[in-house]
Protein backbone atom coordinates (compact mmCIF):
# COMPACT_ATOMS: atom_id res chain seq x y z
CA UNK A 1 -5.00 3.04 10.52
CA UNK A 2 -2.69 3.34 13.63
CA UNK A 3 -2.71 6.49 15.51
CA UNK A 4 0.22 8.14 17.99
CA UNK A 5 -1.98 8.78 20.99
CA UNK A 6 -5.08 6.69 20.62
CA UNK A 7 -8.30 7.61 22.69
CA UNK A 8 -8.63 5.41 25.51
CA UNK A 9 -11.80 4.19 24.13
CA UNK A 10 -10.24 2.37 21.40
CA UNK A 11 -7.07 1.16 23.07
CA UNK A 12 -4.00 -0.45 21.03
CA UNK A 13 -7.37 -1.42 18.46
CA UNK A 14 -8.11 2.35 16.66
CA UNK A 15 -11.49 2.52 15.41
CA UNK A 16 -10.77 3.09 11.64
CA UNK A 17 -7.40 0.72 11.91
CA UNK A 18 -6.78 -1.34 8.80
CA UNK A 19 -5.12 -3.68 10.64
CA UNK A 20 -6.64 -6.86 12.53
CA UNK A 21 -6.24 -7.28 16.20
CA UNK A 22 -3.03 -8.60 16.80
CA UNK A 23 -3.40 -12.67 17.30
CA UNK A 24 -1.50 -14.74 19.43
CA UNK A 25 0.59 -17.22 18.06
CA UNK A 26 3.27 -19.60 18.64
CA UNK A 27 6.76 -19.35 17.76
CA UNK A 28 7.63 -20.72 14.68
CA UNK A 29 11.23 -21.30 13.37
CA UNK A 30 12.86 -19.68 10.35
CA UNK A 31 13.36 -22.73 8.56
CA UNK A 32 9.81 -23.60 9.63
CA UNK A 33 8.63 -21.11 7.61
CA UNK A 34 10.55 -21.43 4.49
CA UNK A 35 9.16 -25.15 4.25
CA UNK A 36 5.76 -24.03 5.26
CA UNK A 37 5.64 -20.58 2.74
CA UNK A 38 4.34 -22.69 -0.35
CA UNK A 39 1.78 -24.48 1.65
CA UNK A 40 0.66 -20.85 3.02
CA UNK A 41 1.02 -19.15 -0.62
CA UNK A 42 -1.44 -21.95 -2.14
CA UNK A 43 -4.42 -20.15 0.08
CA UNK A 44 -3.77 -16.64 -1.99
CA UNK A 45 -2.51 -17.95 -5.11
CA UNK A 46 -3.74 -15.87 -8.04
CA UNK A 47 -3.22 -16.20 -11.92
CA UNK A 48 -1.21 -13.60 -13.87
CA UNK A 49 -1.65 -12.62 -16.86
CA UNK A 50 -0.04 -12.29 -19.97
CA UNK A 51 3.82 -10.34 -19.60
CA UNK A 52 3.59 -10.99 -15.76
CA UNK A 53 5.73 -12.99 -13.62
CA UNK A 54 6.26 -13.89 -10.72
CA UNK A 55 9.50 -14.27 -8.59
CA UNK A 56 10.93 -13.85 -4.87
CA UNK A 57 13.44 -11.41 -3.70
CA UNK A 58 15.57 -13.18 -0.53
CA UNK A 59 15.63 -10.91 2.23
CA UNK A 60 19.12 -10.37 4.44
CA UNK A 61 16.84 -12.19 6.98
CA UNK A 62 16.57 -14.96 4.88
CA UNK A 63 12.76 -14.92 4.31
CA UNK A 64 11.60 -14.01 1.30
CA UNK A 65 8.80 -11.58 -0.61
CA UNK A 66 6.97 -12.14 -3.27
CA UNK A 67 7.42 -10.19 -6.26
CA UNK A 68 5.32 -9.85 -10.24
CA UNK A 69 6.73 -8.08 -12.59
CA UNK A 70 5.61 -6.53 -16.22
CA UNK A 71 7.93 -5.47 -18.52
CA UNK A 72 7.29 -1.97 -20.47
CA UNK A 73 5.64 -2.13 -23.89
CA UNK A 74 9.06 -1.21 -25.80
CA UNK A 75 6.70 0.89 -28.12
CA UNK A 76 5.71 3.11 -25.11
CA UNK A 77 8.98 3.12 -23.45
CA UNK A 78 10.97 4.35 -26.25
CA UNK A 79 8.09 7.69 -27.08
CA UNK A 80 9.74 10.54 -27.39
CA UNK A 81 12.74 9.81 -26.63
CA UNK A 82 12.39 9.22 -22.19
CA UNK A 83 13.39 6.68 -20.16
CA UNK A 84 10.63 6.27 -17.85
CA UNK A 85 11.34 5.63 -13.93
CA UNK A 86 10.52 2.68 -12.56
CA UNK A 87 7.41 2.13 -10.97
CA UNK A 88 7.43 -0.03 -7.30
CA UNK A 89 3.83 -0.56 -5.76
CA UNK A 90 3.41 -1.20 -2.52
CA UNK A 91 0.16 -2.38 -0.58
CA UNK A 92 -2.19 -1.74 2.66
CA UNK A 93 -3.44 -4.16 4.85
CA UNK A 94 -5.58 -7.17 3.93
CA UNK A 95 -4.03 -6.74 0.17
CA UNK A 96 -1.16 -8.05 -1.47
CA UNK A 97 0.58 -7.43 -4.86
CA UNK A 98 -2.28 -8.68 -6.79
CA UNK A 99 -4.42 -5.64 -6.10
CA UNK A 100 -1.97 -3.62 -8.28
CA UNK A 101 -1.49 -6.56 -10.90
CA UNK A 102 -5.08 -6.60 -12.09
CA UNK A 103 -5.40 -3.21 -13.57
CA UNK A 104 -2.28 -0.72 -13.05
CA UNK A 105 0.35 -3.44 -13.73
CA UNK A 106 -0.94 -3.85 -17.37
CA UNK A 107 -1.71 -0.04 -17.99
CA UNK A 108 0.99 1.39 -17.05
CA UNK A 109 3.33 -1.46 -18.63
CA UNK A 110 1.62 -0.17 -22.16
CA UNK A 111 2.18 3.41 -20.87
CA UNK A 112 6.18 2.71 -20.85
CA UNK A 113 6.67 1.61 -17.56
CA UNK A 114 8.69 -1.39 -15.90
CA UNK A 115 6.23 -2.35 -12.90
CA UNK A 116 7.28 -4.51 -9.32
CA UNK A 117 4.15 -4.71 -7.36
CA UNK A 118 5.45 -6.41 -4.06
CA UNK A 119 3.66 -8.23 -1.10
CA UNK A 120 5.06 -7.76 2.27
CA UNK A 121 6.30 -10.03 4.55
CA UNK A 122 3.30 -12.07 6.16
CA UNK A 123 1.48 -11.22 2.86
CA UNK A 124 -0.02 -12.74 -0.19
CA UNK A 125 3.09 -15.15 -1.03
CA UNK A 126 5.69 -13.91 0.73
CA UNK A 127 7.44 -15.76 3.87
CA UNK A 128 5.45 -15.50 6.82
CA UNK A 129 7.99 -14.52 10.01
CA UNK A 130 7.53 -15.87 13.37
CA UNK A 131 5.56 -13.77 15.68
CA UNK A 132 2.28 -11.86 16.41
CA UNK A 133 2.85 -9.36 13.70
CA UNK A 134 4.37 -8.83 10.19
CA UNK A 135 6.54 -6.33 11.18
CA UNK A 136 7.61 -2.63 11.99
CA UNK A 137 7.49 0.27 10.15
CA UNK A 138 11.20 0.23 10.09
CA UNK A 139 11.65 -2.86 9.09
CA UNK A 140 9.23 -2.95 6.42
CA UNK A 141 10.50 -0.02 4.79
CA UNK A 142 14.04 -1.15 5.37
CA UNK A 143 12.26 -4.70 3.32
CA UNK A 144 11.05 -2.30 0.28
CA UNK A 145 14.73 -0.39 0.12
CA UNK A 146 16.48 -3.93 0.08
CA UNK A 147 14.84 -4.62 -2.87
CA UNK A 148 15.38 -1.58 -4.09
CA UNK A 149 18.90 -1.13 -3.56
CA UNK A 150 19.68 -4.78 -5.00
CA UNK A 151 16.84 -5.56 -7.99
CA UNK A 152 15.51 -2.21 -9.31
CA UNK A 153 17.69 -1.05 -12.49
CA UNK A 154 17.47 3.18 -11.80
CA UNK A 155 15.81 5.59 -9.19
CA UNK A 156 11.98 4.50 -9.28
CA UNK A 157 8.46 6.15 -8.11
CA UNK A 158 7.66 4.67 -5.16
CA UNK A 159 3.76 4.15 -4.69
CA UNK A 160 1.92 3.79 -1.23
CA UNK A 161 -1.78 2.89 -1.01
CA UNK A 162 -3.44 2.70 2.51
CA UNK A 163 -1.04 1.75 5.38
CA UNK A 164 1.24 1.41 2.08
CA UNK A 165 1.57 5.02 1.96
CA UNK A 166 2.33 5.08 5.48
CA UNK A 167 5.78 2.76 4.76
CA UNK A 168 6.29 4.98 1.89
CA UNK A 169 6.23 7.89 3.94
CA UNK A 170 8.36 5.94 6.64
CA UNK A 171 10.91 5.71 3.25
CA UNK A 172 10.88 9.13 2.26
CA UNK A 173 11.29 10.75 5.75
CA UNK A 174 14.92 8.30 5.85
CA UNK A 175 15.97 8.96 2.11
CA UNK A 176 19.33 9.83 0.63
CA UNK A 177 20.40 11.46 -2.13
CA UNK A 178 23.04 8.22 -3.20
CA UNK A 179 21.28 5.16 -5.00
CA UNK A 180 23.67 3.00 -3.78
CA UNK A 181 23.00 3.56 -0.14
CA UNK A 182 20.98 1.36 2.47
CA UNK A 183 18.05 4.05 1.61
CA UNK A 184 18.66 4.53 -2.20
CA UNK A 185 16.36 7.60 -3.66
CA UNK A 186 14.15 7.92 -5.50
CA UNK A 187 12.58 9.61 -8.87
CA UNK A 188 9.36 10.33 -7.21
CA UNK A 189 6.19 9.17 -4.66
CA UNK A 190 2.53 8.64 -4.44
CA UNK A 191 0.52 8.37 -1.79
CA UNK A 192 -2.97 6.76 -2.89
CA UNK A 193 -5.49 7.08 -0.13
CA UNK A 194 -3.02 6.58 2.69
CA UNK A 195 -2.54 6.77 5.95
CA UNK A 196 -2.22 10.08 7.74
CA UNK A 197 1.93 10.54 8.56
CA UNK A 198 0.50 11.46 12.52
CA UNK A 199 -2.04 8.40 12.01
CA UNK A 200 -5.79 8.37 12.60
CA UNK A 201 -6.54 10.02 15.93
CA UNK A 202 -8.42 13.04 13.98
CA UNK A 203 -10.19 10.47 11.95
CA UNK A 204 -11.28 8.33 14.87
CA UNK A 205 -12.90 11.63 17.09
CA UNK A 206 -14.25 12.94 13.44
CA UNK A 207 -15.91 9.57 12.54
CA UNK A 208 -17.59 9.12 16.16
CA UNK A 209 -18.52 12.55 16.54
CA UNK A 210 -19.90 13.23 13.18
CA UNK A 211 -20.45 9.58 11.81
CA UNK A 212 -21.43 7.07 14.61
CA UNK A 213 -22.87 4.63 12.32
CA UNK A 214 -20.49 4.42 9.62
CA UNK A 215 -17.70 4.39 13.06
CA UNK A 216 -19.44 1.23 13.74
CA UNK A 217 -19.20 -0.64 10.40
CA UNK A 218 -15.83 0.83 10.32
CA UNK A 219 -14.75 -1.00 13.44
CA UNK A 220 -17.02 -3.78 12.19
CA UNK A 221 -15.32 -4.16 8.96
CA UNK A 222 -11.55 -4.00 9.56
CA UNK A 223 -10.78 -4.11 13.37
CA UNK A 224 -13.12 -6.84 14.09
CA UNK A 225 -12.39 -8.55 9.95
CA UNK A 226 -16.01 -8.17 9.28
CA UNK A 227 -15.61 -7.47 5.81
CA UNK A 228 -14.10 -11.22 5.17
CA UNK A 229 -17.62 -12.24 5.84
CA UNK A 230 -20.22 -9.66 4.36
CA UNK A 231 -20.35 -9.52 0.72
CA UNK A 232 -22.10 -5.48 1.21
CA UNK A 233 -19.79 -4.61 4.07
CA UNK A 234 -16.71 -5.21 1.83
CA UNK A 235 -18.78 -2.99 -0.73
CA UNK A 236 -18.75 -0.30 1.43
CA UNK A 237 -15.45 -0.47 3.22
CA UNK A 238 -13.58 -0.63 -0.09
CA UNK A 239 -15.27 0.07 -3.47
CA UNK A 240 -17.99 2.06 -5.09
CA UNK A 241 -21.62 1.09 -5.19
CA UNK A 242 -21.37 0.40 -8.73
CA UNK A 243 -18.83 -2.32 -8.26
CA UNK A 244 -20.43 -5.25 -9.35
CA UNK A 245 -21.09 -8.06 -7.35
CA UNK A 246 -18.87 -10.96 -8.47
CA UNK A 247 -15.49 -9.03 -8.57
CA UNK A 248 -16.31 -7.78 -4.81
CA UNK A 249 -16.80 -11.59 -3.95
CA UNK A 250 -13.40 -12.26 -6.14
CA UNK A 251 -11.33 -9.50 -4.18
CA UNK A 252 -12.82 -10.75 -0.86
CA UNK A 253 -11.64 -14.00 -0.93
CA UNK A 254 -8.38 -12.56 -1.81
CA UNK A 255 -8.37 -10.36 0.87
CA UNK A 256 -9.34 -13.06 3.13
CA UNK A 257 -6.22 -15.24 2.14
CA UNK A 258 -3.70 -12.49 1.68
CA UNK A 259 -2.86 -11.49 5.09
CA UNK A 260 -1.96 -14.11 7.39
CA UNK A 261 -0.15 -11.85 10.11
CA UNK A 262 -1.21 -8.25 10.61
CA UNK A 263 1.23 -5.80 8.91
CA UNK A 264 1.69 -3.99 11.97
CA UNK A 265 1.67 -4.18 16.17
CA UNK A 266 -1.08 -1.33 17.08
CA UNK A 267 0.98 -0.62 20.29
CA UNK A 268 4.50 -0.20 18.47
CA UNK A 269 3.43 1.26 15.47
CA UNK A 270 1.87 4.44 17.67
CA UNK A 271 5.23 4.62 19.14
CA UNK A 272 6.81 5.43 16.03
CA UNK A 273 4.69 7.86 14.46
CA UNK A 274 4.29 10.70 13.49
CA UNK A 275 6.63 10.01 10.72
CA UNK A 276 9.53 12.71 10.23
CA UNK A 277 9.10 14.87 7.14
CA UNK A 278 11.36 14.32 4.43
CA UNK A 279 14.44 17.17 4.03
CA UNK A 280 12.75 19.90 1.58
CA UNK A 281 13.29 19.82 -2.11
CA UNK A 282 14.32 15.60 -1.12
CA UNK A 283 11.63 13.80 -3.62
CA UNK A 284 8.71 14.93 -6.00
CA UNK A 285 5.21 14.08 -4.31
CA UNK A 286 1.45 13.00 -5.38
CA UNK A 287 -0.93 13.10 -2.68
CA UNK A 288 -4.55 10.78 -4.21
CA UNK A 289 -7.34 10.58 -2.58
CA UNK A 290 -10.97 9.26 -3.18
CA UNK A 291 -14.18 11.56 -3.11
CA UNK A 292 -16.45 8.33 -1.91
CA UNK A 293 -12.97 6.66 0.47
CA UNK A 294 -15.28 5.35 2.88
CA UNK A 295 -12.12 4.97 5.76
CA UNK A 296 -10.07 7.93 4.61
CA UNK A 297 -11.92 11.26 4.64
CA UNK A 298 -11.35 14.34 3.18
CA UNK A 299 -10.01 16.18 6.21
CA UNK A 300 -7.36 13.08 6.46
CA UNK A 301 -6.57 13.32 2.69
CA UNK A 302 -5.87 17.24 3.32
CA UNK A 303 -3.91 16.62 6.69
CA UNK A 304 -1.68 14.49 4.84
CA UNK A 305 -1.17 17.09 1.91
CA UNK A 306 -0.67 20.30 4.57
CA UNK A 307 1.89 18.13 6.18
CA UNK A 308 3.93 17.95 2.79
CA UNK A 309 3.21 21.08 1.63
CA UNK A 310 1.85 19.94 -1.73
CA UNK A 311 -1.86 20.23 -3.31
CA UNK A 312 -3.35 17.11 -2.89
CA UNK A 313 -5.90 15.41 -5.69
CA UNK A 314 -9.09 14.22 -5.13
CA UNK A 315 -10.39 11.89 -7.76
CA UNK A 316 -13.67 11.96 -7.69
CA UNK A 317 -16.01 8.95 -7.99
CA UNK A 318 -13.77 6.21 -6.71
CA UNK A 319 -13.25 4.64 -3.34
CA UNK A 320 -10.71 3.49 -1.18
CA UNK A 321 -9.37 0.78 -3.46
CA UNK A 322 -8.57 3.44 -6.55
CA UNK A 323 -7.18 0.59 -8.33
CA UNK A 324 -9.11 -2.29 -7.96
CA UNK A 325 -12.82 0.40 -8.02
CA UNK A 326 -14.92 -0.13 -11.18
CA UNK A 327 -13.41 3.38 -12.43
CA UNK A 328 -10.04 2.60 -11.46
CA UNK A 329 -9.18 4.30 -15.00
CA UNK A 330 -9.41 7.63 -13.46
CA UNK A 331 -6.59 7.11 -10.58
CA UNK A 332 -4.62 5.76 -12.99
CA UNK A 333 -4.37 8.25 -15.66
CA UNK A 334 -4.27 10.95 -13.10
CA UNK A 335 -1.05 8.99 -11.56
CA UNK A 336 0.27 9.08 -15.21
CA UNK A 337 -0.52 12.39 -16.23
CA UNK A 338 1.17 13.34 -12.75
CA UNK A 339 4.71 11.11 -14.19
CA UNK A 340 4.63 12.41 -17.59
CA UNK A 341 4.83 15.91 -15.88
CA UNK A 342 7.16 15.28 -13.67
CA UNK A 343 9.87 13.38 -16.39
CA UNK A 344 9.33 16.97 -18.42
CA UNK A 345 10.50 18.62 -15.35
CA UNK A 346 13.65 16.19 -15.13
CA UNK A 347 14.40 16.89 -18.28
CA UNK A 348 14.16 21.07 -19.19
């Protein structure tokens, strides 16, 4: 995570960052890339299952991101009479759209949901731009409101996790109340372990002055990529001690090929936060967070939820990756229980 303000001590690389150091690299051509994305995607290609597929949404840049869709169960869809929002997933660093496909995709498909789970530019099988990172906060979110605004039927619930939430927050804080403009709105949002909207200064002073050691594999693990390397670091940066031991080693080699430019440049990325809170009354919020999140702690989970005004949740038992954890069953039905209130609320 990206702080406005870092310390000094941690430069344009915060401590608890999700994002790699940037890496230089040489310029590469647009049309470069379009011949080379399919040679890139092979390195993170991962099998869908049943009901999902895969497609690409063409940017106005002309690069394209990768997108898998599931369909609603028609059953689910049509209960008691509700059309259900769409739901559009959007990932953190060192993930891409496959995080959300194994587990959330198919549950809440049979809950009555149309699901997009999208990877960013740079990510999983998306076009990788030219440059040293991804992209900006701006133009990231402007990326997920593109797609938005030109492939997604009706308002949807826009979902965040990690430096996800951040660009969901970005979206939010720039939303109208007209579908068909650049920013259309939206039916709701979720923020699942996310980024702070002012960053992570408070969580890098908290960590080092209360938790040296776990500041260390911190750093370790995500600023210095650690975690692509060390079957228990990954353990601990991003799922519970009960997660067992082959699908850690599964989601690590994803995570290893899913990311081939940082989402983010540290240095501009603290230049444009905090993020501006969204006009009051502007879209229905859920605030998640993990009791055993080993990067996001409590006080940044409640930070988040003060600066919204809303009552955040705190499942308990999970970690950072809610839906990829060994009880990711217990985000996910408090995300639905959480959708089915807020469609009763549309509706009386």
């Amino acid at each position: 995570m990206a702080a406005a303000g870092s310390p000094p001590l941690v430069g344009a690389s915060p401590l608890l960052s999700l994002l790699p150091p940037p890496r230089k690299r040489s310029a590469m051509p647009r049309a470069a890339v379009s011949a080379s994305a399919s040679a890139r995607a092979k390195a993170c290609s991962y099998q869908l299952r049943e009901g999902q597929f895969r497609r690409f949404h063409r940017l106005p840049s002309g690069l394209a991101i990768e997108v898998i869709f599931q369909e609603a169960q028609a059953a689910a869809a049509a209960e008691e009479g509700l059309r259900n929002p769409p739901l559009v997933f959007i990932h953190g660093s060192f993930h891409a759209a496959w995080c959300w496909v194994e587990h959330w995709l198919p549950f809440f498909s049979d809950s009555g949901y149309d699901c997009y789970a999208l990877s960013l530019l740079g990510q999983g099988e998306s076009d990788v731009p030219s440059g040293a990172a991804a992209g900006t906060l701006k133009t990231h979110t402007s990326d997920v409101a593109d797609f938005i605004r030109k492939e997604v039927r009706s308002p949807p619930v826009l979902i965040g996790h990690s430096f996800g939430g951040l660009i969901v927050q970005s979206y939010i804080s720039n939303m109208t109340y007209s579908y068909s403009s650049e920013q259309p709105s939206l039916s709701g949002a979720v923020l699942v372990c996310s980024v702070p909207p002012t960053g992570n200064s408070g969580l890098v002073w908290r960590y080092l002055l209360t938790k040296p050691i776990a500041a260390i594999k911190v750093t370790l693990s995500l600023a210095a990529k650690a975690f692509a390397n060390s079957l228990p670091l990954c353990k601990e940066t991003f799922f519970s001690s009960t997660m067992e031991d082959h699908l850690v080693l599964k989601y690590q080699e994803l995570m290893k090929a899913s990311s081939k430019l940082p989402l983010f440049d540290l240095r501009k990325l603290n230049a444009s936060l905090p993020v501006s809170p969204p006009a009051k009354g502007t879209v229905k919020l859920l605030i998640m967070g993990a009791s055993d999140d080993f990067i996001v702690d409590t006080e940044g989970l409640q930070e988040t939820a003060r600066f919204y005004g809303v009552q955040a949740v705190c499942v308990e038992g999970v970690a950072h990756d809610m839906m990829l954890d060994s009880r990711w069953e217990k985000g996910a039905q408090t995300f639905l229980s959480w959708l089915q209130e807020l469609q009763r609320d549309q509706i009386s």
